[in-house]
N, C-alpha and C. Protein backbone atom coordinates (compact mmCIF):
# COMPACT_ATOMS: atom_id res chain seq x y z
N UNK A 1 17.57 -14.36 -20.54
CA UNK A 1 18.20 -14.44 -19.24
C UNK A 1 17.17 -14.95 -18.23
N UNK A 2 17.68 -15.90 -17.29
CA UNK A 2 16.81 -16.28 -16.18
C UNK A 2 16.38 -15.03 -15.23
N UNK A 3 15.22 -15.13 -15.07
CA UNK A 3 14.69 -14.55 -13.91
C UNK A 3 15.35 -14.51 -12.12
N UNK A 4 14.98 -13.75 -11.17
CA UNK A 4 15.69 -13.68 -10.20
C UNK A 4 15.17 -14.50 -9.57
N UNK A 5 15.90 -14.87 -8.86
CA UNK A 5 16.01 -16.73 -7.97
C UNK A 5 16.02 -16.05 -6.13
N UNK A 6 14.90 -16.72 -5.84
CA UNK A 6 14.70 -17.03 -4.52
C UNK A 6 15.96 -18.02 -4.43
N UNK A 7 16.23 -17.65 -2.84
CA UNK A 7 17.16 -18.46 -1.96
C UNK A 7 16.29 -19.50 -2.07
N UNK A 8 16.49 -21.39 -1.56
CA UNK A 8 15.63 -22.54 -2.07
C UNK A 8 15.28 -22.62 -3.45
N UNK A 9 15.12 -22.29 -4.52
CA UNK A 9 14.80 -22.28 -5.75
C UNK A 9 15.24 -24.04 -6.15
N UNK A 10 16.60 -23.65 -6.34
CA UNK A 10 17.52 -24.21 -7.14
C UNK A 10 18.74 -24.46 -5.97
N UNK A 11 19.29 -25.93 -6.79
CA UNK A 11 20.04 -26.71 -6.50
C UNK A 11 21.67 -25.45 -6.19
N UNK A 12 22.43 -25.69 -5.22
CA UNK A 12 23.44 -24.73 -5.43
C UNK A 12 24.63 -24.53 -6.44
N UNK A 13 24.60 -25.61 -7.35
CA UNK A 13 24.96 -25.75 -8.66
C UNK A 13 24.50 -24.73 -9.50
N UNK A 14 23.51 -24.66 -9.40
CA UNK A 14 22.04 -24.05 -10.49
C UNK A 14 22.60 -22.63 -10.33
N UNK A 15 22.70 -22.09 -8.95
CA UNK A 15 22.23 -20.54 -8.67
C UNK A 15 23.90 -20.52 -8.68
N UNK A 16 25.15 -21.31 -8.93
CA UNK A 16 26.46 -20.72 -9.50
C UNK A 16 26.63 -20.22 -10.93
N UNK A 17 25.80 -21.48 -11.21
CA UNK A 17 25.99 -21.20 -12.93
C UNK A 17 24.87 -19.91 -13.04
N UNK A 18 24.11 -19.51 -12.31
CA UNK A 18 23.49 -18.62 -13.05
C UNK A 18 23.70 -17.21 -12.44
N UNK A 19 24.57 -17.54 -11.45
CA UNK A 19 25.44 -15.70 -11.19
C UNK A 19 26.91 -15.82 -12.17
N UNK A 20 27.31 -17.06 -12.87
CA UNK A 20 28.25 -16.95 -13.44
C UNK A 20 28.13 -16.46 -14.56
N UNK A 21 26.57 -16.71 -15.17
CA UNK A 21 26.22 -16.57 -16.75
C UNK A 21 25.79 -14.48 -16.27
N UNK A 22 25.25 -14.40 -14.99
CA UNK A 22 25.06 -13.05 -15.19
C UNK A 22 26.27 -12.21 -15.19
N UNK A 23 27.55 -12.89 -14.64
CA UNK A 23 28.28 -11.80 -14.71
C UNK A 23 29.16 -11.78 -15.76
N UNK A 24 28.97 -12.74 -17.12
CA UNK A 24 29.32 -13.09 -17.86
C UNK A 24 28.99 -11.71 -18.80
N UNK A 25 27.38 -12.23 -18.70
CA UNK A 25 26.62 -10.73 -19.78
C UNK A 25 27.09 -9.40 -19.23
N UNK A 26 27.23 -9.09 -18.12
CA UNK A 26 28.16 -8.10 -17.13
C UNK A 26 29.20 -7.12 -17.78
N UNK A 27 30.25 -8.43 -17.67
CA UNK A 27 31.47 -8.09 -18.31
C UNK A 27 31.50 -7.69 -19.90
N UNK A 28 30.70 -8.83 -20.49
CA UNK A 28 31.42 -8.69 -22.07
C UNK A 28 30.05 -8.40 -22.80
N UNK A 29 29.35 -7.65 -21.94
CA UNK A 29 28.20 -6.65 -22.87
C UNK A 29 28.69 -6.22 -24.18
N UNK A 30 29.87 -5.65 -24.28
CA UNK A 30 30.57 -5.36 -26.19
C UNK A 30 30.68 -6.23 -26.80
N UNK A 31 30.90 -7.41 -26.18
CA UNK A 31 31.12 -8.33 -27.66
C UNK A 31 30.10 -9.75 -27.12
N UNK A 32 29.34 -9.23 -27.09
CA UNK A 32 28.07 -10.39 -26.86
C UNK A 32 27.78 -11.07 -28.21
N UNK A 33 27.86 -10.43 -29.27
CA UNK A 33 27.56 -11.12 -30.67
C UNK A 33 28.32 -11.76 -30.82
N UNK A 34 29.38 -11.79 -30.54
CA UNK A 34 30.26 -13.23 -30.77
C UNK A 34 30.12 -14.55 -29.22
N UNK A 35 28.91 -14.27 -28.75
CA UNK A 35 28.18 -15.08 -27.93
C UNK A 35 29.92 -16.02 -27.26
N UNK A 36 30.21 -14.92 -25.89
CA UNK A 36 31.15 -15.82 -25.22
C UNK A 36 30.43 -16.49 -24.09
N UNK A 37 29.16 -16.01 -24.00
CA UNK A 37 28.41 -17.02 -22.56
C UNK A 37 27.78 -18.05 -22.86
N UNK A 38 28.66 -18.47 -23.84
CA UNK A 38 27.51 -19.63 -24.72
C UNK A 38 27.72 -21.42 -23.70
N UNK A 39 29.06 -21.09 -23.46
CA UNK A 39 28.98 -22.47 -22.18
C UNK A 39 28.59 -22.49 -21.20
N UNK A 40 28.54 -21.09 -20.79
CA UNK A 40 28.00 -20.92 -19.61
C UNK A 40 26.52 -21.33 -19.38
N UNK A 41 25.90 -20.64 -20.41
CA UNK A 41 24.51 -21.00 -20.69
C UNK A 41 23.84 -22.58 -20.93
N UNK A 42 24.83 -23.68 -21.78
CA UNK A 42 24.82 -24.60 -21.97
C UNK A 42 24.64 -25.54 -20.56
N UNK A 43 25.74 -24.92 -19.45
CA UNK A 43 26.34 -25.75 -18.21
C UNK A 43 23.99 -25.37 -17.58
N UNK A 44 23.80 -23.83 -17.58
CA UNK A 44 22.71 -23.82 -16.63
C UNK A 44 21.54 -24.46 -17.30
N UNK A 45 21.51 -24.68 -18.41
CA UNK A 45 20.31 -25.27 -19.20
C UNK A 45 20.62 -26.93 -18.58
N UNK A 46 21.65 -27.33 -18.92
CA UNK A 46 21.97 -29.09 -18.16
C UNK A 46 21.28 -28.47 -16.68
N UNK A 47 21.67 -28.28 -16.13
CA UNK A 47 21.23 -28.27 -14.87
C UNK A 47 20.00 -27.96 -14.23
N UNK A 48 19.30 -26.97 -14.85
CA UNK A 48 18.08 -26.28 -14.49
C UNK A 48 16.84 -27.81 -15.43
N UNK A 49 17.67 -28.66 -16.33
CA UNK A 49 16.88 -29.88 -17.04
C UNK A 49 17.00 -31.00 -16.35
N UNK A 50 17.93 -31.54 -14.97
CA UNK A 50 18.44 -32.20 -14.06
C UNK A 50 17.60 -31.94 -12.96
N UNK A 51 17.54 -30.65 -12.56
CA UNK A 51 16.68 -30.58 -11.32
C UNK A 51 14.89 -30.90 -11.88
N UNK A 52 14.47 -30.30 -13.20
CA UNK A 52 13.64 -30.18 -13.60
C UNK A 52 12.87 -31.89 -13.54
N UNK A 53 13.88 -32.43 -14.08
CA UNK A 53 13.54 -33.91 -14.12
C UNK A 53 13.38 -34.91 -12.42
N UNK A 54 14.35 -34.29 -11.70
CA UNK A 54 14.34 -34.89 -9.89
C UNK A 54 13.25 -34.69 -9.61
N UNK A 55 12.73 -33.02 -10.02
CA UNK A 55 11.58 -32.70 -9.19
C UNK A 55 10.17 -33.26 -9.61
N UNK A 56 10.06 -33.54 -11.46
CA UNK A 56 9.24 -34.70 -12.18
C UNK A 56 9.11 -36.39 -11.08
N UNK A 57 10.52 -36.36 -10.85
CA UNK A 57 9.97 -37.88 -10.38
C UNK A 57 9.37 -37.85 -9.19
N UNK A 58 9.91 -36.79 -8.34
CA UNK A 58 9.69 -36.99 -6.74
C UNK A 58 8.11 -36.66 -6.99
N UNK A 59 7.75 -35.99 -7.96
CA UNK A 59 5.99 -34.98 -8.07
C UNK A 59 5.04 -36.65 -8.26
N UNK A 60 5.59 -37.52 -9.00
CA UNK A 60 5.04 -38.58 -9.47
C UNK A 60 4.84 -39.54 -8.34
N UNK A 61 6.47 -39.75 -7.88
CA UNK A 61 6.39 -40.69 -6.37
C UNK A 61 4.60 -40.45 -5.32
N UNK A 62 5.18 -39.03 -5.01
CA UNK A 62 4.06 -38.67 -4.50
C UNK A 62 2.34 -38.99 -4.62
N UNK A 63 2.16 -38.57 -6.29
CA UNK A 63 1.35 -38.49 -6.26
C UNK A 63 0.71 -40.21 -6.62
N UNK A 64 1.41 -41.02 -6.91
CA UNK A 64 1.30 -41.91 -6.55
C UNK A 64 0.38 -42.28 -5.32
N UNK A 65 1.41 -41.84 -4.04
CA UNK A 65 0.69 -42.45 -2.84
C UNK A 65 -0.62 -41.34 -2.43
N UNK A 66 -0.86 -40.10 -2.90
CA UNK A 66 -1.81 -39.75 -2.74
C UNK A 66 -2.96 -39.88 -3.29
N UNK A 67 -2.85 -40.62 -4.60
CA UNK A 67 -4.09 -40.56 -5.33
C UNK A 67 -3.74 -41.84 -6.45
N UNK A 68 -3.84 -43.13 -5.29
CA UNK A 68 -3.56 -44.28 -6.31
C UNK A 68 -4.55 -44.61 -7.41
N UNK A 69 -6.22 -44.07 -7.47
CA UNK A 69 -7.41 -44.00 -8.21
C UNK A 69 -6.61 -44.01 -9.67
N UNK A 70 -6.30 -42.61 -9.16
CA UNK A 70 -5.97 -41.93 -10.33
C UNK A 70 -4.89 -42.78 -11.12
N UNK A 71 -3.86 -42.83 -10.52
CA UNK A 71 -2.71 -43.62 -11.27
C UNK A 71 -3.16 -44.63 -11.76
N UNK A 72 -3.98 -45.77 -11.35
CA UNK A 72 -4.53 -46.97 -11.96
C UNK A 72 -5.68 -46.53 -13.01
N UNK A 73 -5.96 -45.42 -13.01
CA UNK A 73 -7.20 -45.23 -14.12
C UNK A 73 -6.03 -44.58 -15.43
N UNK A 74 -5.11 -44.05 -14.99
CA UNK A 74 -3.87 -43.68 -16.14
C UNK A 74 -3.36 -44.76 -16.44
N UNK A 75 -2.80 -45.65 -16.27
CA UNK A 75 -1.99 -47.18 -16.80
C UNK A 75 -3.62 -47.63 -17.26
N UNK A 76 -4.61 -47.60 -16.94
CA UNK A 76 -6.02 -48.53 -18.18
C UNK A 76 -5.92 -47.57 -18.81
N UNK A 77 -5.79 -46.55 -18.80
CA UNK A 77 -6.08 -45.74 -20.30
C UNK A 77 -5.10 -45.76 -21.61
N UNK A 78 -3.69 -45.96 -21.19
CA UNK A 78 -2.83 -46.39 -21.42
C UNK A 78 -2.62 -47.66 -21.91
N UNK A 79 -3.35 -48.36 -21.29
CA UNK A 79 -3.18 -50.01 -21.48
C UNK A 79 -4.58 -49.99 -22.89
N UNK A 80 -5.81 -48.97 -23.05
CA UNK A 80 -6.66 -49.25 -24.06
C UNK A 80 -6.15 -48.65 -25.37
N UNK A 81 -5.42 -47.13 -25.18
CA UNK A 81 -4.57 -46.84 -25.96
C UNK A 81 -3.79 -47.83 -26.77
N UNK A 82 -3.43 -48.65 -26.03
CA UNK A 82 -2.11 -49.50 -26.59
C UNK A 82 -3.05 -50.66 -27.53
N UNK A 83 -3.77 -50.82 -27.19
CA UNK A 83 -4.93 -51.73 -27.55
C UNK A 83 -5.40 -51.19 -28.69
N UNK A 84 -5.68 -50.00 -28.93
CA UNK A 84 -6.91 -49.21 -30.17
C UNK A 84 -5.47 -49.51 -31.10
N UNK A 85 -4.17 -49.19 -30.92
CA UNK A 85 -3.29 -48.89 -31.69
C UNK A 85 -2.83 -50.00 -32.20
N UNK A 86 -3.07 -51.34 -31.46
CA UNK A 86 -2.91 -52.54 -32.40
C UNK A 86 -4.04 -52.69 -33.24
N UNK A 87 -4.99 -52.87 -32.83
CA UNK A 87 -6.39 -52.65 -33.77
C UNK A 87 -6.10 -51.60 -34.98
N UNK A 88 -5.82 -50.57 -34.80
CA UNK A 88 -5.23 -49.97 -36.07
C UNK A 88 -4.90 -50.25 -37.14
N UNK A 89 -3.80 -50.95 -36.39
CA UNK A 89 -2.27 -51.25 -37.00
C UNK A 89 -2.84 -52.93 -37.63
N UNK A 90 -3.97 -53.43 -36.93
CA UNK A 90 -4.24 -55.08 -37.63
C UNK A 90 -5.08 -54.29 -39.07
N UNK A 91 -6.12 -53.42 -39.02
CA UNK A 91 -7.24 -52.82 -39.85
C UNK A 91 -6.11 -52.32 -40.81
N UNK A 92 -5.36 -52.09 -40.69
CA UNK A 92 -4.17 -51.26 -42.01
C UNK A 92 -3.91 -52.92 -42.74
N UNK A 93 -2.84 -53.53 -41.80
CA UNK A 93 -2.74 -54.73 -42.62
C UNK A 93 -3.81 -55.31 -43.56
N UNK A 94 -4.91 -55.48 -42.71
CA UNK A 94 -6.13 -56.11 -43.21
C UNK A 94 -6.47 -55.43 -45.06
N UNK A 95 -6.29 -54.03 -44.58
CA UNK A 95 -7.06 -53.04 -46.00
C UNK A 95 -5.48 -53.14 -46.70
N UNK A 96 -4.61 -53.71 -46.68
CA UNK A 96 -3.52 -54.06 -47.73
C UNK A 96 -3.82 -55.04 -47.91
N UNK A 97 -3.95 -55.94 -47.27
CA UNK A 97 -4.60 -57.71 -47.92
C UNK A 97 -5.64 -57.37 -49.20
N UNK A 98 -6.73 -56.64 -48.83
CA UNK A 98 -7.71 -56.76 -49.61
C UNK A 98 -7.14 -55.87 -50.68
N UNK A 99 -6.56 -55.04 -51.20
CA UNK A 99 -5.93 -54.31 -52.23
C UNK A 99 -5.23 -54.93 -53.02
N UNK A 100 -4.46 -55.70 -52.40
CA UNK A 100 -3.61 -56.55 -53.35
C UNK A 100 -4.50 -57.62 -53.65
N UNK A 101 -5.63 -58.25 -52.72
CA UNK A 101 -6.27 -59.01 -54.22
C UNK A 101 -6.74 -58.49 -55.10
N UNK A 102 -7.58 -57.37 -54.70
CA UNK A 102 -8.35 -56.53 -56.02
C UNK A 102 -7.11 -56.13 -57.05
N UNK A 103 -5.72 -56.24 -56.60
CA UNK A 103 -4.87 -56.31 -58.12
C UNK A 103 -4.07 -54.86 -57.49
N UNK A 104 -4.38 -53.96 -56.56
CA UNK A 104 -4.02 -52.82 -56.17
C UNK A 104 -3.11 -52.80 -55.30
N UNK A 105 -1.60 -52.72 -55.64
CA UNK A 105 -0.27 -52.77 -54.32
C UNK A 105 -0.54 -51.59 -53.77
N UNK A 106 -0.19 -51.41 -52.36
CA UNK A 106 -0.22 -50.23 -51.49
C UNK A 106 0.95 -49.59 -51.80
């Protein structure tokens, strides 16, 4: 079960579905093993993964304009990453070339 929610938390979507899912467990405490809050739960997981993701981009927007260093030293690291991983990926080919002349299929 979710934890108790500050007023601002969550979207007002968020904090329906999640007095709906509490009064769900509420009511049908006896027959919880046949899991009837199971949509309910489904609807606050979409949602609480919706806001989760808004608040990912807006954190990024930001930090963007606060600390462009940083962001450009993440896309080169990224960009050498991508680089080591073709190098890899040529050194694999390469050590199958030489196997199959020595007579050895990979």
């Amino acid at each position: 079960m979710h934890p108790v929610v500050k007023e601002g938390d969550h979207s007002k979507e968020c904090v329906d579905a999640m007095n709906a899912l509490m009064e769900c467990y509420k009511t049908r405490n006896v027959v919880n093993f046949l899991n009837p809050c199971t949509d309910k739960k489904k609807l606050l997981d979409i949602c609480l993964d919706n806001e989760y993701e808004t608040r990912y981009a807006q954190n990024q927007k930001e930090a963007e304009k606060v600390y462009p260093a940083f962001h450009q030293l993440k896309k080169l690291r990224e960009e050498q990453e991508k680089k080591s991983k073709e190098n890899r990926k040529l050194s694999a080919e390469e050590k199958a070339k030489i196997l199959e002349r020595e007579g050895n299929k990979v």
